[in-house]
PDB file of N, CA and C in Angstrom:
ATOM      1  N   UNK A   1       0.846  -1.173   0.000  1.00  0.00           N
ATOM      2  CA  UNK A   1       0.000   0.000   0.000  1.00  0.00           C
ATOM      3  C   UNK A   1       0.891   1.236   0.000  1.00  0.00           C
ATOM      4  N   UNK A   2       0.708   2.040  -0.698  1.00  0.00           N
ATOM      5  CA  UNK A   2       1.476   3.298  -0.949  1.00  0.00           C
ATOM      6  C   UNK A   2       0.163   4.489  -0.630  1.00  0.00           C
ATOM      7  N   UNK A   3       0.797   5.942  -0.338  1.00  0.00           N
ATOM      8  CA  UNK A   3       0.191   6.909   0.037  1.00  0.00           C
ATOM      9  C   UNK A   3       0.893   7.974  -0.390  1.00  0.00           C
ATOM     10  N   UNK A   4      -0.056   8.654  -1.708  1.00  0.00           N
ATOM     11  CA  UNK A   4       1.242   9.732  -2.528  1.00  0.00           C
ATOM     12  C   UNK A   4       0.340  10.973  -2.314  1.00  0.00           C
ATOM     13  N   UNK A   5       0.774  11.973  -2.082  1.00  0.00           N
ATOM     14  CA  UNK A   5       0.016  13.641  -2.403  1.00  0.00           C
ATOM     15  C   UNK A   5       0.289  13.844  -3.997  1.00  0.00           C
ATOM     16  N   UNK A   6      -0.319  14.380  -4.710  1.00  0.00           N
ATOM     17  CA  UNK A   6      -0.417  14.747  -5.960  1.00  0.00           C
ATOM     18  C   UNK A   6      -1.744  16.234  -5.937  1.00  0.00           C
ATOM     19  N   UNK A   7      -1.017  17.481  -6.364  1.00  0.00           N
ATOM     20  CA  UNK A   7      -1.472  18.427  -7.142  1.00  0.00           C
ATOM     21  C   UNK A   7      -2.651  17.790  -7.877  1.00  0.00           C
ATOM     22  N   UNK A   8      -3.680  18.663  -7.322  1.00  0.00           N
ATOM     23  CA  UNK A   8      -5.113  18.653  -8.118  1.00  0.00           C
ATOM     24  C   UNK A   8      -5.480  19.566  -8.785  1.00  0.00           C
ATOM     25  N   UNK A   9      -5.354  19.692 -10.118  1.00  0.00           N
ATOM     26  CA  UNK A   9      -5.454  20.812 -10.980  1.00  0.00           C
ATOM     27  C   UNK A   9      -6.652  21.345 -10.800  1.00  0.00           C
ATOM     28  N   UNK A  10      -7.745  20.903 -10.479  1.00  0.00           N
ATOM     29  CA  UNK A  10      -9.009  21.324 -10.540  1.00  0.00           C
ATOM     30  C   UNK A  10      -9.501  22.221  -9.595  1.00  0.00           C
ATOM     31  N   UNK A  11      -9.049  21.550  -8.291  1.00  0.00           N
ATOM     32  CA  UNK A  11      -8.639  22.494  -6.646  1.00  0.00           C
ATOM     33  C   UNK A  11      -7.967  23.171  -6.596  1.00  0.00           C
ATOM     34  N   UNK A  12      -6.683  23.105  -7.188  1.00  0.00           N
ATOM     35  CA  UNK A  12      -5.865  23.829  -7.091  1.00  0.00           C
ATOM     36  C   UNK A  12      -4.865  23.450  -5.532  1.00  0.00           C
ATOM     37  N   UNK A  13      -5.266  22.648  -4.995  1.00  0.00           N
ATOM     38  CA  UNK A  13      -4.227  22.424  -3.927  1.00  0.00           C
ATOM     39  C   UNK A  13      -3.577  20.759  -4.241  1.00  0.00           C
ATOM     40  N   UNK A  14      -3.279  20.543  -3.513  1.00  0.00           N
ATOM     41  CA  UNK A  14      -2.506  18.675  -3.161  1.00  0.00           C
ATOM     42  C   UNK A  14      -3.865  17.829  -2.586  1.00  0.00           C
ATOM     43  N   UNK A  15      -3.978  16.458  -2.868  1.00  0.00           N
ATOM     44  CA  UNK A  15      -5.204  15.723  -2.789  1.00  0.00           C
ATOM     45  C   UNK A  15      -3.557  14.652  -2.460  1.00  0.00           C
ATOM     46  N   UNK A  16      -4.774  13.750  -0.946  1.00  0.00           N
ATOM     47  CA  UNK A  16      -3.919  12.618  -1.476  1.00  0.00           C
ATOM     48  C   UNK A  16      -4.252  11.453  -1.714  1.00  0.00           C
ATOM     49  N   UNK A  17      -3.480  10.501  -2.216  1.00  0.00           N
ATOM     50  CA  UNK A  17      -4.635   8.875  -3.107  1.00  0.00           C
ATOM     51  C   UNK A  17      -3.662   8.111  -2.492  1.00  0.00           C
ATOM     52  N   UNK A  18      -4.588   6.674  -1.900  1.00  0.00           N
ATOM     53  CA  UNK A  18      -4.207   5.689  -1.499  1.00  0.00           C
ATOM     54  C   UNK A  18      -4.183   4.588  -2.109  1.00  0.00           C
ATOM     55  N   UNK A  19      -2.667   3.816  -3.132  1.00  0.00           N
ATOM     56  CA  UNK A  19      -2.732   2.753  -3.567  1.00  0.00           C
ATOM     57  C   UNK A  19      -2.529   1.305  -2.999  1.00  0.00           C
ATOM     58  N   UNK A  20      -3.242   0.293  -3.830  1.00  0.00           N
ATOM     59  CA  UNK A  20      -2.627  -0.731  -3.575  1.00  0.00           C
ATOM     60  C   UNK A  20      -1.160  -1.503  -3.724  1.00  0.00           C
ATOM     61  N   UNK A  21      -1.049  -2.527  -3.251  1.00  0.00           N
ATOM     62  CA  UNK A  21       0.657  -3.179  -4.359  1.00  0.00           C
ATOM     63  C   UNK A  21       0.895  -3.230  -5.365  1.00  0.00           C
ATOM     64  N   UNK A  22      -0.207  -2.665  -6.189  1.00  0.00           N
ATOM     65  CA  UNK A  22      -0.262  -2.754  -7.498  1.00  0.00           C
ATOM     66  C   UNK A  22      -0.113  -1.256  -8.265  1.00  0.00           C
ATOM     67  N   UNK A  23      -0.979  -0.642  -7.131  1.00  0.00           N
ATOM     68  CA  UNK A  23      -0.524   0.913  -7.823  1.00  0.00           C
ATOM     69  C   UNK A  23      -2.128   1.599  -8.425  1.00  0.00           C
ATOM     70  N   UNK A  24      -2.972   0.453  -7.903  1.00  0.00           N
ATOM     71  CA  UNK A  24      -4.611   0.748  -8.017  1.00  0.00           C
ATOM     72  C   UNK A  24      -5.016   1.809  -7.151  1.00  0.00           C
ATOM     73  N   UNK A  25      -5.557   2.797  -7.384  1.00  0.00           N
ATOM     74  CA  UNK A  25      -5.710   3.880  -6.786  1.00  0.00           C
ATOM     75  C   UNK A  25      -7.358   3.123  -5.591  1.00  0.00           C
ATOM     76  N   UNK A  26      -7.309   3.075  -4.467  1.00  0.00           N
ATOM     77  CA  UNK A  26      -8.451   2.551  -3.645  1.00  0.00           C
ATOM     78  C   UNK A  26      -9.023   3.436  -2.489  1.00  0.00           C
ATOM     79  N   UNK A  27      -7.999   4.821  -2.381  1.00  0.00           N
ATOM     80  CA  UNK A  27      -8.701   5.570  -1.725  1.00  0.00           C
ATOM     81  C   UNK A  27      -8.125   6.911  -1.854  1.00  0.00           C
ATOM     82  N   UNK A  28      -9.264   8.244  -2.044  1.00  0.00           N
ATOM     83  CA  UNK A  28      -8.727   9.466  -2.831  1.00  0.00           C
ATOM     84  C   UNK A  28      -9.217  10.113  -0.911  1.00  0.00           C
ATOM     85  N   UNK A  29      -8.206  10.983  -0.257  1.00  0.00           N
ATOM     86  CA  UNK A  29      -8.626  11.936   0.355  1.00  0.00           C
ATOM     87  C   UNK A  29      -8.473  13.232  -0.088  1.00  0.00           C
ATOM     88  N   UNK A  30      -9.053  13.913  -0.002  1.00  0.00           N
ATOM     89  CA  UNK A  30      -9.635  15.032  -0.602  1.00  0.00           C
ATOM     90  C   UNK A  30     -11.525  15.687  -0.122  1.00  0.00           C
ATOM     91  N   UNK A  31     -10.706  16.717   0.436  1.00  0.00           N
ATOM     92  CA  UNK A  31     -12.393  17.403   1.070  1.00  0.00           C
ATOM     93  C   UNK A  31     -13.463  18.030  -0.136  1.00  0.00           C
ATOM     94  N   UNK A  32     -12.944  17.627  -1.836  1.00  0.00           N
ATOM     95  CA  UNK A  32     -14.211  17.759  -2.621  1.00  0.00           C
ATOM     96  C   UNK A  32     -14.383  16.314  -3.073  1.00  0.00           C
ATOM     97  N   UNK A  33     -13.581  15.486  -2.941  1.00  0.00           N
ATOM     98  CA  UNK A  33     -14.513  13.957  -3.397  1.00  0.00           C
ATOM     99  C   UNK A  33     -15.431  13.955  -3.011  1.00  0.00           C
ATOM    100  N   UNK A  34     -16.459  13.384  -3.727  1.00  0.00           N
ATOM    101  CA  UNK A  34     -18.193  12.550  -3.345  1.00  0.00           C
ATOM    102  C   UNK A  34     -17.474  11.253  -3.662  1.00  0.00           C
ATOM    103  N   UNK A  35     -17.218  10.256  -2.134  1.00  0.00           N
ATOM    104  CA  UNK A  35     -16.748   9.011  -2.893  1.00  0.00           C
ATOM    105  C   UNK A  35     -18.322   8.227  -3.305  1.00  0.00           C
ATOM    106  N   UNK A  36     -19.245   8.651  -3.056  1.00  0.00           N
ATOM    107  CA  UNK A  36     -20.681   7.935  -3.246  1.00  0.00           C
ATOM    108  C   UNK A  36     -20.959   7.821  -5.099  1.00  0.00           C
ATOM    109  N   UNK A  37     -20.291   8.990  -5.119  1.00  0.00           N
ATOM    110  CA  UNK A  37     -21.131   9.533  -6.934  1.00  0.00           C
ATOM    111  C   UNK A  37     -19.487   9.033  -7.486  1.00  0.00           C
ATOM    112  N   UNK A  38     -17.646   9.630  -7.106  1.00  0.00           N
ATOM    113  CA  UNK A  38     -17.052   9.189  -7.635  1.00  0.00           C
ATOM    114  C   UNK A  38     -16.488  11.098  -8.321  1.00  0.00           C
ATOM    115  N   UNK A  39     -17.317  11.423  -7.909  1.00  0.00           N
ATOM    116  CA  UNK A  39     -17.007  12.968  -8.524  1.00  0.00           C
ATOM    117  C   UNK A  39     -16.622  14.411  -7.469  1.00  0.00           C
ATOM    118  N   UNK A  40     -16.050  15.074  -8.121  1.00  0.00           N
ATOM    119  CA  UNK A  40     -15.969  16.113  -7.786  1.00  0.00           C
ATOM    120  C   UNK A  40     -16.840  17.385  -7.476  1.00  0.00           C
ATOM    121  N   UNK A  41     -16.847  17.496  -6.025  1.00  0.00           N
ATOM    122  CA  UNK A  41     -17.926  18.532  -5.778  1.00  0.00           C
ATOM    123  C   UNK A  41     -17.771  20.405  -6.373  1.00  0.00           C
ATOM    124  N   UNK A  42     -15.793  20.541  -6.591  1.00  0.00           N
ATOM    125  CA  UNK A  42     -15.894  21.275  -7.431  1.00  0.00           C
ATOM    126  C   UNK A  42     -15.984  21.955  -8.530  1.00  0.00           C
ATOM    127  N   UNK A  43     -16.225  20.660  -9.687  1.00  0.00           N
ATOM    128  CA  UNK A  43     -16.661  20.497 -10.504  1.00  0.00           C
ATOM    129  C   UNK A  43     -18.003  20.259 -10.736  1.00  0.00           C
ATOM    130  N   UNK A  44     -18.937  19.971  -9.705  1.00  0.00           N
ATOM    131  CA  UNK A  44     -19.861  19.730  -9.395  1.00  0.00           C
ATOM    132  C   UNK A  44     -21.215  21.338  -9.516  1.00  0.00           C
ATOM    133  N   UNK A  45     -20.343  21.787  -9.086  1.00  0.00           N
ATOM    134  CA  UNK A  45     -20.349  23.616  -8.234  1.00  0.00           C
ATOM    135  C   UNK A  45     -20.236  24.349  -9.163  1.00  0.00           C
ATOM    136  N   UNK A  46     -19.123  24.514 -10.457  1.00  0.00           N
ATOM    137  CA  UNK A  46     -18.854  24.726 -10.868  1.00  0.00           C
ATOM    138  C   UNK A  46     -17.706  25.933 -10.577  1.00  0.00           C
ATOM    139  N   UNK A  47     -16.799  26.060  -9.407  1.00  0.00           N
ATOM    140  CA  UNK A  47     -15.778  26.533  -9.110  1.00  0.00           C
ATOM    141  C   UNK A  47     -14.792  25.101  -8.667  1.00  0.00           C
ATOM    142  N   UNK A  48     -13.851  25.935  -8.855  1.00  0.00           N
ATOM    143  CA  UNK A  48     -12.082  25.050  -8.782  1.00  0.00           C
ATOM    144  C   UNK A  48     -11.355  26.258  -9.092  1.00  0.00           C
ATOM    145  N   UNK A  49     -10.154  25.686  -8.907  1.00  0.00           N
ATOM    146  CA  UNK A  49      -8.690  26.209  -8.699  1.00  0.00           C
ATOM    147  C   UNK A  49      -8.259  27.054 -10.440  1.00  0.00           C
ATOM    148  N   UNK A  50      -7.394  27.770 -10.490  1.00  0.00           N
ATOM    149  CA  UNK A  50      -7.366  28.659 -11.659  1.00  0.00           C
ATOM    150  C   UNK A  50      -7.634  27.748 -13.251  1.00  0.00           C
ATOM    151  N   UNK A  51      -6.743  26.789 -12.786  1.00  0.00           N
ATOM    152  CA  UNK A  51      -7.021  25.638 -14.504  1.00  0.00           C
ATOM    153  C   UNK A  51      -8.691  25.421 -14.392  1.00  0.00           C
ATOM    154  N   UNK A  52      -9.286  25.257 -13.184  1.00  0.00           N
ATOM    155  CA  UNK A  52     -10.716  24.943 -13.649  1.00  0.00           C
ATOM    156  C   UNK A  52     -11.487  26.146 -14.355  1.00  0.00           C
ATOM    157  N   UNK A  53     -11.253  27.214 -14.028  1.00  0.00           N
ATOM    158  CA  UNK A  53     -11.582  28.555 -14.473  1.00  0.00           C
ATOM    159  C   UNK A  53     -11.560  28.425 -15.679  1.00  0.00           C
ATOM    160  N   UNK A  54     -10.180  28.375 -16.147  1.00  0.00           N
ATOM    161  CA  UNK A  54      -9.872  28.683 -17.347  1.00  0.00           C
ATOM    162  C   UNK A  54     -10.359  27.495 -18.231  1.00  0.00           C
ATOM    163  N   UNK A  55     -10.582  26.040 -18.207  1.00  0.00           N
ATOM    164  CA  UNK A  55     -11.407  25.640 -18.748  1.00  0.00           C
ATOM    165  C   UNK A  55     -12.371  25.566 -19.151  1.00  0.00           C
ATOM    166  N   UNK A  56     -13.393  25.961 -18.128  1.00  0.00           N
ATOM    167  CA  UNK A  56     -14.948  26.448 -17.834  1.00  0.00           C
ATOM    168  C   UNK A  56     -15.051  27.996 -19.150  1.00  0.00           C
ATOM    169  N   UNK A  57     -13.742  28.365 -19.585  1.00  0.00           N
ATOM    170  CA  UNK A  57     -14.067  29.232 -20.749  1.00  0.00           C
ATOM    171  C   UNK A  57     -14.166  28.188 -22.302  1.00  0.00           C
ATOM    172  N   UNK A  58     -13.527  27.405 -21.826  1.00  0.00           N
ATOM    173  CA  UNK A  58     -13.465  26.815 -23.271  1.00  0.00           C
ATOM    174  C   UNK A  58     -15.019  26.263 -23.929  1.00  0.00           C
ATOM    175  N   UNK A  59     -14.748  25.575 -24.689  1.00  0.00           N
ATOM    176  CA  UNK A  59     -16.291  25.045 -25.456  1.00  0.00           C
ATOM    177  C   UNK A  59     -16.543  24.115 -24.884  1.00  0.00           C
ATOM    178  N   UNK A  60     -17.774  23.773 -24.675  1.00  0.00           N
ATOM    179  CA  UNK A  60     -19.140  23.019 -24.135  1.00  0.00           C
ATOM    180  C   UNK A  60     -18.540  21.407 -24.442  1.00  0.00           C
ATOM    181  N   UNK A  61     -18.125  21.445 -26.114  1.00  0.00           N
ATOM    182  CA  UNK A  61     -18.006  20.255 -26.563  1.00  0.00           C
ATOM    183  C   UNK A  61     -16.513  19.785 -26.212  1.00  0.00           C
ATOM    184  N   UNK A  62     -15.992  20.871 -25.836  1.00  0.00           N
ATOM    185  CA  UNK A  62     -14.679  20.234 -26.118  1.00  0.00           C
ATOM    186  C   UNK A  62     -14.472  19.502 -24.144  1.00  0.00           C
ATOM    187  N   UNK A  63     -14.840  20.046 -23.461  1.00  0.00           N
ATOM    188  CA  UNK A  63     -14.785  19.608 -21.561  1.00  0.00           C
ATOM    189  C   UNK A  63     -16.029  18.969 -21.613  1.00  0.00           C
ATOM    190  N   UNK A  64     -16.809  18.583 -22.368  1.00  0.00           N
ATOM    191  CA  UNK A  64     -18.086  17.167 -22.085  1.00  0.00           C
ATOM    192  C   UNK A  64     -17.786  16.443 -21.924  1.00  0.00           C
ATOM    193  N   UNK A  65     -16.839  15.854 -22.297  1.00  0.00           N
ATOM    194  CA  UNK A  65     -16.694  14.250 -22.025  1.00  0.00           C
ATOM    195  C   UNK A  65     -15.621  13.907 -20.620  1.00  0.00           C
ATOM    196  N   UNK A  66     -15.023  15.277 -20.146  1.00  0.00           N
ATOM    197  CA  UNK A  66     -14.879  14.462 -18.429  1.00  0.00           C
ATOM    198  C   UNK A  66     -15.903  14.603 -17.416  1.00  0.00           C
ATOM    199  N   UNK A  67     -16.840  15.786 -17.637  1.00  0.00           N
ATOM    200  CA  UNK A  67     -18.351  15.391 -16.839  1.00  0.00           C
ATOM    201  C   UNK A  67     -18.229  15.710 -15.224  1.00  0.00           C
ATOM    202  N   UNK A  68     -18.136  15.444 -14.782  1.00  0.00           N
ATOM    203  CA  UNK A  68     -17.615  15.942 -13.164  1.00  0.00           C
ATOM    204  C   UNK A  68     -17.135  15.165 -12.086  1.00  0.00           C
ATOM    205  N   UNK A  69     -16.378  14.138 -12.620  1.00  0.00           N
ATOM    206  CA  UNK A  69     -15.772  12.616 -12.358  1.00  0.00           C
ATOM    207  C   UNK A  69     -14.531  13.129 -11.493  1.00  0.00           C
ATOM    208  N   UNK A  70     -13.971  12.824 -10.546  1.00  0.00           N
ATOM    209  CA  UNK A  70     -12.831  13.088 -10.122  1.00  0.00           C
ATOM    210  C   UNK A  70     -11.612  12.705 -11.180  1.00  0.00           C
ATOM    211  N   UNK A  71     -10.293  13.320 -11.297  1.00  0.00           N
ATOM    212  CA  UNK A  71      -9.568  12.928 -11.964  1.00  0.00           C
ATOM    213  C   UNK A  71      -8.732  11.728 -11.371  1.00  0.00           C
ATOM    214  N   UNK A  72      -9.081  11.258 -10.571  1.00  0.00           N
ATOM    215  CA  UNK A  72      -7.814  10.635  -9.660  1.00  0.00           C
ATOM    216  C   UNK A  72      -8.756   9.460  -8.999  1.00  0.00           C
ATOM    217  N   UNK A  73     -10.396   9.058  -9.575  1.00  0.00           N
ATOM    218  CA  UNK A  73     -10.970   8.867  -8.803  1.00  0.00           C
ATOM    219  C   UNK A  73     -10.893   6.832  -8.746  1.00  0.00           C
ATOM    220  N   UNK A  74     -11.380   6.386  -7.998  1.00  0.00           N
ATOM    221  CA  UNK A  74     -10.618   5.107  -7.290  1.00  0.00           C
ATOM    222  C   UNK A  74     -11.254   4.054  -8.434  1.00  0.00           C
ATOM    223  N   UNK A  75     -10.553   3.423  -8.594  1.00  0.00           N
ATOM    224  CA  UNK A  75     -10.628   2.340  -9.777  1.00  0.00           C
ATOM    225  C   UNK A  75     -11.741   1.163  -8.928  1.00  0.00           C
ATOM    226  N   UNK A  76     -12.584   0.714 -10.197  1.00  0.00           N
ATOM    227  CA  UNK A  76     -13.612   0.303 -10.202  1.00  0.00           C
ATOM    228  C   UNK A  76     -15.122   0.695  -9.859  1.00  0.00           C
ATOM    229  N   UNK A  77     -14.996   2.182 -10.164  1.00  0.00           N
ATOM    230  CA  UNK A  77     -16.329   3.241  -9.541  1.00  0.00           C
ATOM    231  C   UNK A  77     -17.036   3.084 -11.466  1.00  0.00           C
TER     232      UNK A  77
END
C-alpha cells in the first residue's frame, strides 16, 4: 500500500490517493470527493482552482466528455 500527495489541478491544492501493491488507486482523500457519486464537488459547483476557471471558458463540446468525475478517482467506480 502506498500513500502519494499529488497536485489537483481542478482544486488547485494537493489531494492525497491511497494505492494498492499494485498501484490501483483505492482511496482518494480530498475534502471535494463525493466518494458515493465518484465525482468532484468542485466540478460539481462549478468553481475550482485557476485551470478549472480557465477551462470552464473553453467550449461546451470540447470539456463534455470528463463530466464531473474526479480525476484521480478510485478504480472500479
Amino acid at each position: 500500500m502506498g500513500v502519494r500527495s499529488i497536485h489537483c489541478p481542478v482544486l488547485g491544492a494537493r489531494v492525497t490517493h491511497v494505492t494498492d501493491l499494485q498501484g490501483t488507486v483505492t482511496r482518494i482523500m480530498c475534502s471535494e470527493y463525493d466518494a458515493a457519486t465518484g465525482g468532484c464537488r468542485c466540478k460539481m459547483s462549478g468553481y475550482g482552482g485557476p485551470l478549472a476557471q480557465l477551462l470552464a471558458l473553453a467550449s461546451a463540446s470540447a470539456t463534455a466528455s470528463r463530466g464531473v468525475a474526479c480525476i484521480f478517482r478510485v478504480s472500479g467506480e
